[in-house]
PDB file of N, CA and C in Angstrom:
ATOM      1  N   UNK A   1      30.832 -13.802 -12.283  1.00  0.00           N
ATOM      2  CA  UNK A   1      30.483 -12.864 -11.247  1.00  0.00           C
ATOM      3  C   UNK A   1      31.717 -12.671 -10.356  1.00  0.00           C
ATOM      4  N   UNK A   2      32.364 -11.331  -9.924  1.00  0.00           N
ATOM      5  CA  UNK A   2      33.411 -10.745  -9.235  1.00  0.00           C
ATOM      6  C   UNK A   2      32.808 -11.138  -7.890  1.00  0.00           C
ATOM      7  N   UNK A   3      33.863 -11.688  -6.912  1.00  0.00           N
ATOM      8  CA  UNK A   3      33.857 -11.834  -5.490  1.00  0.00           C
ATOM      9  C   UNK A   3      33.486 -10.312  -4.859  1.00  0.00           C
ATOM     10  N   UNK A   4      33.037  -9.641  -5.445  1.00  0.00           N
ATOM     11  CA  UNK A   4      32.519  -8.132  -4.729  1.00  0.00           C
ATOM     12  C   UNK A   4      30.882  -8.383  -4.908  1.00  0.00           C
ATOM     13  N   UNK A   5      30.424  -8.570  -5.721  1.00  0.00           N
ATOM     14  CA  UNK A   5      29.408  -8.876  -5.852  1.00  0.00           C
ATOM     15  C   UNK A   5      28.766  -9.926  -5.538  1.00  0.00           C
ATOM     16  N   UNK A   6      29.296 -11.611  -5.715  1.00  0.00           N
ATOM     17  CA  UNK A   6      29.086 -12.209  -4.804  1.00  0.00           C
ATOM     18  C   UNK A   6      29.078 -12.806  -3.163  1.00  0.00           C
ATOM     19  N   UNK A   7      29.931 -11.365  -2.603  1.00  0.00           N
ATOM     20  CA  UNK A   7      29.361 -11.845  -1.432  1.00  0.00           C
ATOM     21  C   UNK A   7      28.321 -11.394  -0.894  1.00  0.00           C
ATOM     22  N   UNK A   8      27.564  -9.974  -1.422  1.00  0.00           N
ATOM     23  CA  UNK A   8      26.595  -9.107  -0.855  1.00  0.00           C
ATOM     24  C   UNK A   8      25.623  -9.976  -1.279  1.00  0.00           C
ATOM     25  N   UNK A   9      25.613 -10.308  -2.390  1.00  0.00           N
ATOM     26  CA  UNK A   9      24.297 -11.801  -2.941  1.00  0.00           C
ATOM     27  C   UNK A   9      23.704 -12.888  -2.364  1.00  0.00           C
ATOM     28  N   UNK A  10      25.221 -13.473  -1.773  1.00  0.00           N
ATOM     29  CA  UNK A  10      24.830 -14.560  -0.715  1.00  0.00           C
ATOM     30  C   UNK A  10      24.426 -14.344   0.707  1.00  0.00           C
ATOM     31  N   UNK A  11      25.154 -13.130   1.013  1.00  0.00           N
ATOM     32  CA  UNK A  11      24.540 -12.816   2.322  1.00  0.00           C
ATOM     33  C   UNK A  11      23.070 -12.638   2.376  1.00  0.00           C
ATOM     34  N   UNK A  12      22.274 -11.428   1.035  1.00  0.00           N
ATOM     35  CA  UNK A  12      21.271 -11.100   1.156  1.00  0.00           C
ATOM     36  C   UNK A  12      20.439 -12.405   1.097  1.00  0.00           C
ATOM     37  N   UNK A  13      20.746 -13.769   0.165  1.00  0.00           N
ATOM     38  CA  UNK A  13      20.330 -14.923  -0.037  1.00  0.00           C
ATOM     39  C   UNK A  13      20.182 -15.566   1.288  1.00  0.00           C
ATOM     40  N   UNK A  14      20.935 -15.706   1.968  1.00  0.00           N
ATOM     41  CA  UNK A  14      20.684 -16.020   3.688  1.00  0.00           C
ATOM     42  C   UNK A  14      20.111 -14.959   4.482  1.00  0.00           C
ATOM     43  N   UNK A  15      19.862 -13.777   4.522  1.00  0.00           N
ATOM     44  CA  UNK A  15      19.232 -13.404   5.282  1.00  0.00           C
ATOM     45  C   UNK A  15      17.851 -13.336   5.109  1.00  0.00           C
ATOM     46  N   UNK A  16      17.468 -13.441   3.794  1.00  0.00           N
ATOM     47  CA  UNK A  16      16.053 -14.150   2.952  1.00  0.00           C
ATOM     48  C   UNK A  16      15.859 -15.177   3.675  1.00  0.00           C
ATOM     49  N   UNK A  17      16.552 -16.197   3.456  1.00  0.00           N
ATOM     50  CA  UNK A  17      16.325 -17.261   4.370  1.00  0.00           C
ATOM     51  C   UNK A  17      15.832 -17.637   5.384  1.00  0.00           C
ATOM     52  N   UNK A  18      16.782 -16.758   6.410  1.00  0.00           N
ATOM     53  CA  UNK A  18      17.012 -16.468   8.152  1.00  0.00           C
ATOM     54  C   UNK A  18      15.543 -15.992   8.335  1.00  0.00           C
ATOM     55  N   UNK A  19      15.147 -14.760   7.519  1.00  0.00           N
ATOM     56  CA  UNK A  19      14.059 -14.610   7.931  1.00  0.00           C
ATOM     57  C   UNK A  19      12.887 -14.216   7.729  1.00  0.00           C
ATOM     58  N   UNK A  20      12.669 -15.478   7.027  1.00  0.00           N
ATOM     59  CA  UNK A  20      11.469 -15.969   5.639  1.00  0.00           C
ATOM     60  C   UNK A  20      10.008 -15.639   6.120  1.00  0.00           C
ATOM     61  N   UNK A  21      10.150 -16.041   7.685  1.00  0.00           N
ATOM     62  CA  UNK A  21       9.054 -16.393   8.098  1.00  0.00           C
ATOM     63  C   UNK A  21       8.761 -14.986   8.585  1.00  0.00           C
ATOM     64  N   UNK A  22       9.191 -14.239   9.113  1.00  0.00           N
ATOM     65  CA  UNK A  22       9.175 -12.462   9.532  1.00  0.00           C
ATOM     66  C   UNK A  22       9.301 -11.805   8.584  1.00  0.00           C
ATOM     67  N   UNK A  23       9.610 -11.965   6.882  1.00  0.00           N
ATOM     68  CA  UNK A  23       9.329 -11.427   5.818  1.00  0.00           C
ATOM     69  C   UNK A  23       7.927 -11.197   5.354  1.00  0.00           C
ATOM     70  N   UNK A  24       7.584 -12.479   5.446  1.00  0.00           N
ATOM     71  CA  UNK A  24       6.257 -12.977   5.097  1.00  0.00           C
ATOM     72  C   UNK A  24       5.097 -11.993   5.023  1.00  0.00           C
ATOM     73  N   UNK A  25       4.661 -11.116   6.556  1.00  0.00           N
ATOM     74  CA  UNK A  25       3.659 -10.879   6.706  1.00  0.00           C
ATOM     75  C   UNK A  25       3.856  -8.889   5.961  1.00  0.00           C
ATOM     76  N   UNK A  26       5.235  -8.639   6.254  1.00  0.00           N
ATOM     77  CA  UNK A  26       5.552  -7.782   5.539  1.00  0.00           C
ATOM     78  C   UNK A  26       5.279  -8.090   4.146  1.00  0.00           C
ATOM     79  N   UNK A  27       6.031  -8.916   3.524  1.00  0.00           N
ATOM     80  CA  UNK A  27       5.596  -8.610   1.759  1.00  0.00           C
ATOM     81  C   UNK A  27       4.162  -8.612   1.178  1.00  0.00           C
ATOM     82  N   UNK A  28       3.326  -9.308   2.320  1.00  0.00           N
ATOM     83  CA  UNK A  28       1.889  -9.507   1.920  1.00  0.00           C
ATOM     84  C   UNK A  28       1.294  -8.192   2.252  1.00  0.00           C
ATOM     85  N   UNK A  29       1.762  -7.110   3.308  1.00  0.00           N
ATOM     86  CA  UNK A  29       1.250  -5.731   4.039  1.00  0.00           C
ATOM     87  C   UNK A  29       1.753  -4.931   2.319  1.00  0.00           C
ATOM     88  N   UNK A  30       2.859  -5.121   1.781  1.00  0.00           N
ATOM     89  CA  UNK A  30       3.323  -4.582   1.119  1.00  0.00           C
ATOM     90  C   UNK A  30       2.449  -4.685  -0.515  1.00  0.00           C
ATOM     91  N   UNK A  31       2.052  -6.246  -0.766  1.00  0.00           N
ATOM     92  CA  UNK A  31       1.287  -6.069  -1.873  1.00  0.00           C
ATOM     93  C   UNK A  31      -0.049  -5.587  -1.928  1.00  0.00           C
ATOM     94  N   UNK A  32      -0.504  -5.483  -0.564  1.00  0.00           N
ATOM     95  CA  UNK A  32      -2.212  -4.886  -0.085  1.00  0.00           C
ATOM     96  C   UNK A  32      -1.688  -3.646  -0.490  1.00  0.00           C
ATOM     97  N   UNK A  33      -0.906  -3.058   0.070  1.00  0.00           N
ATOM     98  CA  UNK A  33      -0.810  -1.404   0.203  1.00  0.00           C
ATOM     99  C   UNK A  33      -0.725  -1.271  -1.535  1.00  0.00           C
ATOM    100  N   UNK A  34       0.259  -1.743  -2.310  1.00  0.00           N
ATOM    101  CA  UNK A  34      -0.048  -1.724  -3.502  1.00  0.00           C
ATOM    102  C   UNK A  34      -1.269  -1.789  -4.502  1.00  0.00           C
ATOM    103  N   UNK A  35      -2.017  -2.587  -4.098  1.00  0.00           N
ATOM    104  CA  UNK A  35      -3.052  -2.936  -4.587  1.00  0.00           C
ATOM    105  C   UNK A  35      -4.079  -1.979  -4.259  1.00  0.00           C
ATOM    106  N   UNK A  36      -4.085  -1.408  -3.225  1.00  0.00           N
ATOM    107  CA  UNK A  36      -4.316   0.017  -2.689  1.00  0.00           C
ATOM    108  C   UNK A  36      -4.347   0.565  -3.016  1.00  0.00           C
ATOM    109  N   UNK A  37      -3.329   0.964  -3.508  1.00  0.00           N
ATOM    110  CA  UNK A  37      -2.735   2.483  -4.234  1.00  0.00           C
ATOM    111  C   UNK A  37      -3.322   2.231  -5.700  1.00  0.00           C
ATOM    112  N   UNK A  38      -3.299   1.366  -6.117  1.00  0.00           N
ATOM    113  CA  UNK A  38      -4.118   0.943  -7.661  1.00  0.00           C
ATOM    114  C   UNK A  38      -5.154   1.220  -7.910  1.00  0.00           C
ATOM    115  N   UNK A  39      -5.829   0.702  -6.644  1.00  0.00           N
ATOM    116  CA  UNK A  39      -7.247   1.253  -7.274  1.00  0.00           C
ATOM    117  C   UNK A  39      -7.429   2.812  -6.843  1.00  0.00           C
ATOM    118  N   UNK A  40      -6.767   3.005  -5.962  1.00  0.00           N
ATOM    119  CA  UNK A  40      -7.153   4.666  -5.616  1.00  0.00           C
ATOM    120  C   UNK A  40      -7.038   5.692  -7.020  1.00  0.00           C
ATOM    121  N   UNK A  41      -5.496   5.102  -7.925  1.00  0.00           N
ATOM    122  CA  UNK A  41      -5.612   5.444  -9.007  1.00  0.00           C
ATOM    123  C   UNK A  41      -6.800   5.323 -10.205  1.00  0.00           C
ATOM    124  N   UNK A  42      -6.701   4.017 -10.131  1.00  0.00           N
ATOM    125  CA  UNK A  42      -7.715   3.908 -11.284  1.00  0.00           C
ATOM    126  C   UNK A  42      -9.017   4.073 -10.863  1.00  0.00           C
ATOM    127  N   UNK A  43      -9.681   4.442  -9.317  1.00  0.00           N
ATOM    128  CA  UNK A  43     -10.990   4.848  -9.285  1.00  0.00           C
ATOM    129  C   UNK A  43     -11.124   6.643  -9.092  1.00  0.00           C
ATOM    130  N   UNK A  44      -9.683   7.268  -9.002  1.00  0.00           N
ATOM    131  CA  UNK A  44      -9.747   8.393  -8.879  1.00  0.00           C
ATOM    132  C   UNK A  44     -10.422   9.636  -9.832  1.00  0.00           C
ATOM    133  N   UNK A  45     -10.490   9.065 -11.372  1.00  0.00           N
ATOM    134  CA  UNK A  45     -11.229  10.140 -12.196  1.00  0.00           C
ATOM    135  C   UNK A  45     -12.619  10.235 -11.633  1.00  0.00           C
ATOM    136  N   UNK A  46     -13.682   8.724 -11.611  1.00  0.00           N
ATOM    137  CA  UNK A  46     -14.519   8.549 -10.887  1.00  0.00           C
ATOM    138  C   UNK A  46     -14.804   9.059  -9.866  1.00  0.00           C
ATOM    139  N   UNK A  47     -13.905   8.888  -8.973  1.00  0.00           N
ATOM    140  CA  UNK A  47     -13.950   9.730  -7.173  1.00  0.00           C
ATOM    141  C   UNK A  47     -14.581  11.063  -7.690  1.00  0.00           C
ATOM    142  N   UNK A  48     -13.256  11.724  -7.806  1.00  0.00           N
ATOM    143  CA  UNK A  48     -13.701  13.226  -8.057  1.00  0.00           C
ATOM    144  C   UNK A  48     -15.109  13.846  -8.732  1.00  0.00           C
ATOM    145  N   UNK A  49     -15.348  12.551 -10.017  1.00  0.00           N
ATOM    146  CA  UNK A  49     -16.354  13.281 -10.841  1.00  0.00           C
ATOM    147  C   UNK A  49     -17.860  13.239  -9.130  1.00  0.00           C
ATOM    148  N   UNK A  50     -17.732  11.743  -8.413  1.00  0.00           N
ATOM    149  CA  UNK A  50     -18.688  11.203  -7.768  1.00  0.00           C
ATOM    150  C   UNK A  50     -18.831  12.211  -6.701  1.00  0.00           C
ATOM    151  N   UNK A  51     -17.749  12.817  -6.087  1.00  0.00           N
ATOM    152  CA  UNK A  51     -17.478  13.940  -5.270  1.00  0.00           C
ATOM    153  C   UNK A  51     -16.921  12.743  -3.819  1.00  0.00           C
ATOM    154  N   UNK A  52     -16.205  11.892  -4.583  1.00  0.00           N
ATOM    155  CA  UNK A  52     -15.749  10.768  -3.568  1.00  0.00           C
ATOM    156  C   UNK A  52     -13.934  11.075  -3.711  1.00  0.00           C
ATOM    157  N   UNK A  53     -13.595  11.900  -4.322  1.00  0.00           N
ATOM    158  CA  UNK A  53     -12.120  11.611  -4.950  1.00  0.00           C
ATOM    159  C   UNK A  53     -11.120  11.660  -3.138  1.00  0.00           C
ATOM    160  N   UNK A  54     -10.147  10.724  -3.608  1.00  0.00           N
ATOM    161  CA  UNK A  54      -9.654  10.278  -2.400  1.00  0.00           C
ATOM    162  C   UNK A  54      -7.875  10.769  -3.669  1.00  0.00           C
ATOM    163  N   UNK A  55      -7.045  11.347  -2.321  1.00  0.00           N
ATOM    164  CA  UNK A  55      -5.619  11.391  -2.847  1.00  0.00           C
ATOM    165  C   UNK A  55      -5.062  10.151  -3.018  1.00  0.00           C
ATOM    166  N   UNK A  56      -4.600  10.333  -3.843  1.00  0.00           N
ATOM    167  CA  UNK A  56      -2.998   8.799  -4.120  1.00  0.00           C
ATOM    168  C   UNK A  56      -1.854   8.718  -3.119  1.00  0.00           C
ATOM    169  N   UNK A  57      -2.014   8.040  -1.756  1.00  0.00           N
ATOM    170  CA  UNK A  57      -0.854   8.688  -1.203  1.00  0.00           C
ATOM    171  C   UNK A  57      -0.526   7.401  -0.483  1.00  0.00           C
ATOM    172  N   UNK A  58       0.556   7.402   0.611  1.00  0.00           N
ATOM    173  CA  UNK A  58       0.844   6.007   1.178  1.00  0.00           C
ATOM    174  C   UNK A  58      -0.294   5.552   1.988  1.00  0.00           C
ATOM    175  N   UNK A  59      -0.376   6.831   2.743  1.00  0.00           N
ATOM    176  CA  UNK A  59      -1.390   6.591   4.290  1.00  0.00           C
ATOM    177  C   UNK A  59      -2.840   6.373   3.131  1.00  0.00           C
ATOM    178  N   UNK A  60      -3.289   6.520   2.331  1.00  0.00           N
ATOM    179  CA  UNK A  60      -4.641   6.359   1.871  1.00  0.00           C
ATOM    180  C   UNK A  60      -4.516   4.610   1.413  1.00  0.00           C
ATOM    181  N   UNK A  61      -3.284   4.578   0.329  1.00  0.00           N
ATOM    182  CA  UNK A  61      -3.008   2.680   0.228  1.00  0.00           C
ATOM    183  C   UNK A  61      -2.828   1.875   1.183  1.00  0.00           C
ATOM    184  N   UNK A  62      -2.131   2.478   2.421  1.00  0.00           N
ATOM    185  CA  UNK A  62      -2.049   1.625   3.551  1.00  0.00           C
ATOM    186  C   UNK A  62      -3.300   1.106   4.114  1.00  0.00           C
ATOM    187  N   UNK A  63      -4.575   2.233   4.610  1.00  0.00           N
ATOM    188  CA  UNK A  63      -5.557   2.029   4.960  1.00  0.00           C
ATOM    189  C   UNK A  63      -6.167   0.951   4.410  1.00  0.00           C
ATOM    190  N   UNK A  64      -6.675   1.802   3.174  1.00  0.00           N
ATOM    191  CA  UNK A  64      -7.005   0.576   1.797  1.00  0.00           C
ATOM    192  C   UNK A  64      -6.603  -0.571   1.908  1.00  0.00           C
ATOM    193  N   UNK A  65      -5.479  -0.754   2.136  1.00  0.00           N
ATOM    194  CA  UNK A  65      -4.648  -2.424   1.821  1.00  0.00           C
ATOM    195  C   UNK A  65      -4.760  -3.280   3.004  1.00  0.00           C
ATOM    196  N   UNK A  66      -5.162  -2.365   3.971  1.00  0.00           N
ATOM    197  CA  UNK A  66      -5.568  -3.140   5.471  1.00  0.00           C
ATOM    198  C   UNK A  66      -6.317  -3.398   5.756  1.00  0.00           C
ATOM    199  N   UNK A  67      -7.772  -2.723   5.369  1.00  0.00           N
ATOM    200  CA  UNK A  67      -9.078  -2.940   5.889  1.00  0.00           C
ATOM    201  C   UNK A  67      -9.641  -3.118   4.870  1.00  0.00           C
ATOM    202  N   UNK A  68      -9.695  -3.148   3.641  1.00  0.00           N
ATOM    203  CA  UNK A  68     -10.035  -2.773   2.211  1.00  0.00           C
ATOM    204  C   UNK A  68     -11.604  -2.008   2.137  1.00  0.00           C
ATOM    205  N   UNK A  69     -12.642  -3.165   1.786  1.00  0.00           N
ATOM    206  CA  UNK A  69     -14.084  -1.867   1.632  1.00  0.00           C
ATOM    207  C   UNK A  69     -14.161  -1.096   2.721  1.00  0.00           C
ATOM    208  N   UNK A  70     -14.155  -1.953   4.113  1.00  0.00           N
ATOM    209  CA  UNK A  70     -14.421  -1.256   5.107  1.00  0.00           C
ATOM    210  C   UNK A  70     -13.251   0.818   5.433  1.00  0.00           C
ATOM    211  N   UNK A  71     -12.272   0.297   4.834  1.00  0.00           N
ATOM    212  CA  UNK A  71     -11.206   1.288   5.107  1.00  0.00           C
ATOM    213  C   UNK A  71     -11.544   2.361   4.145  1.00  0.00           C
ATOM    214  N   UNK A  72     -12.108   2.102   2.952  1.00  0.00           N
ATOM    215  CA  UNK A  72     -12.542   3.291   2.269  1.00  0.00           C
ATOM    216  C   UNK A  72     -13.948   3.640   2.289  1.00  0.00           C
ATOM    217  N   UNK A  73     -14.529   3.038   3.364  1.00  0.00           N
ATOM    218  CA  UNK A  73     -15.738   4.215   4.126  1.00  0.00           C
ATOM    219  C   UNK A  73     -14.952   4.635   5.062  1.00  0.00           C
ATOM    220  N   UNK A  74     -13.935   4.407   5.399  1.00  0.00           N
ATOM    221  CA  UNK A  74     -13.489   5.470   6.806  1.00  0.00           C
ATOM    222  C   UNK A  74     -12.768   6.429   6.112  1.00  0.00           C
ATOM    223  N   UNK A  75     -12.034   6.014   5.189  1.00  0.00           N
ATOM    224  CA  UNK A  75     -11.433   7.215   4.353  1.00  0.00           C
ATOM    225  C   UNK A  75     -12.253   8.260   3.933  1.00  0.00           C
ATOM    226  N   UNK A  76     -13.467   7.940   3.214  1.00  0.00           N
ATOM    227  CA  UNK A  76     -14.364   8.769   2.825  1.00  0.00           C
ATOM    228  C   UNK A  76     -14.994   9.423   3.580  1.00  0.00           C
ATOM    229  N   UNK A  77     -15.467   8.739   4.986  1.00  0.00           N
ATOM    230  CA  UNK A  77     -16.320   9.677   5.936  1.00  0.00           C
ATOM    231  C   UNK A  77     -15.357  10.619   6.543  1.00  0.00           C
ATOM    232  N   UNK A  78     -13.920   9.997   6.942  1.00  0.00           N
ATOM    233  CA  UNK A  78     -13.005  10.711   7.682  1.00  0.00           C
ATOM    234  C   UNK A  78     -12.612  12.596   6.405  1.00  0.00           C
ATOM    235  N   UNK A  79     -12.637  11.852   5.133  1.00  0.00           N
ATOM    236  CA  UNK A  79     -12.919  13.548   4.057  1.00  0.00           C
ATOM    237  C   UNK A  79     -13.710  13.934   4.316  1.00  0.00           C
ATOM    238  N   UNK A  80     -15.579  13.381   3.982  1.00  0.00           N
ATOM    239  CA  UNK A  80     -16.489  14.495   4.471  1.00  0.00           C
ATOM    240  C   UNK A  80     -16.390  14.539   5.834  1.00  0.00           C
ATOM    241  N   UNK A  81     -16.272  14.469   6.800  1.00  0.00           N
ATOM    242  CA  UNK A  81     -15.774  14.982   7.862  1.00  0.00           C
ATOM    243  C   UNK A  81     -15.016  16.246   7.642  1.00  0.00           C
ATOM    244  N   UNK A  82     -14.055  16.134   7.380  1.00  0.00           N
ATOM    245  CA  UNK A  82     -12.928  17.426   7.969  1.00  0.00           C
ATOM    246  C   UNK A  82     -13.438  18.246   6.577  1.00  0.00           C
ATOM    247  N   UNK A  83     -13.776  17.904   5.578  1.00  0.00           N
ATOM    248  CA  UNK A  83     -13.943  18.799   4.448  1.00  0.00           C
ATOM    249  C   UNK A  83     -15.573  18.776   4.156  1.00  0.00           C
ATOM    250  N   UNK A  84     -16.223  19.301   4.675  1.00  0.00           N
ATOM    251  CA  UNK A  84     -17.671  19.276   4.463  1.00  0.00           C
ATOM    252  C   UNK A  84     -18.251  19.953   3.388  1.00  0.00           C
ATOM    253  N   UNK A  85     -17.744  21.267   2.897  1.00  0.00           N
ATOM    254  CA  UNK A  85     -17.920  21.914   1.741  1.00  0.00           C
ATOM    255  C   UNK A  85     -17.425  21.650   0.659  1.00  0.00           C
ATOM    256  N   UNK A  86     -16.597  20.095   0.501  1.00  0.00           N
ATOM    257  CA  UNK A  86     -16.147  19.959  -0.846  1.00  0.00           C
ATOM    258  C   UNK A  86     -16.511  18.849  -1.319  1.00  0.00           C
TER     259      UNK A  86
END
């Protein structure tokens, strides 16, 4: 490994380090929102056929990944809400 590349490595390796503990709650916000976005996918043919279909988007995984069941009745009421005819 070229001294160009190892120093950006070690730095990023210590700042992992430095701040493991303020990473933390981020990477876990980060795998909810993922996990989020997963099922929005894979329940989306469903949605639509159910007349529940919810978009694939950040703000819909974020919700999802934060509140989980509870967040997709607010998602859903917050659609029939603003979209009542669809």
């Amino acid at each position: 490994m070229t001294l160009e590349l190892l120093v950006p490595v070690l730095a990023l390796g210590c700042g992992v380090l430095a701040f493991r503990r303020a990473a933390r709650p981020l990477f876990r916000l980060l795998c909810r929102t993922a996990a989020g976005g997963l099922f929005l996918a894979l329940a989306a043919p469903a949605g639509s056929w159910l007349g529940m279909g919810l978009g694939v988007n950040l703000f819909n995984s974020l919700v999802l990944g934060l509140l989980g069941p509870a967040g997709l009745g607010l998602l859903l009421m917050l659609r029939w809400s603003l979209l009542p005819g669809i």
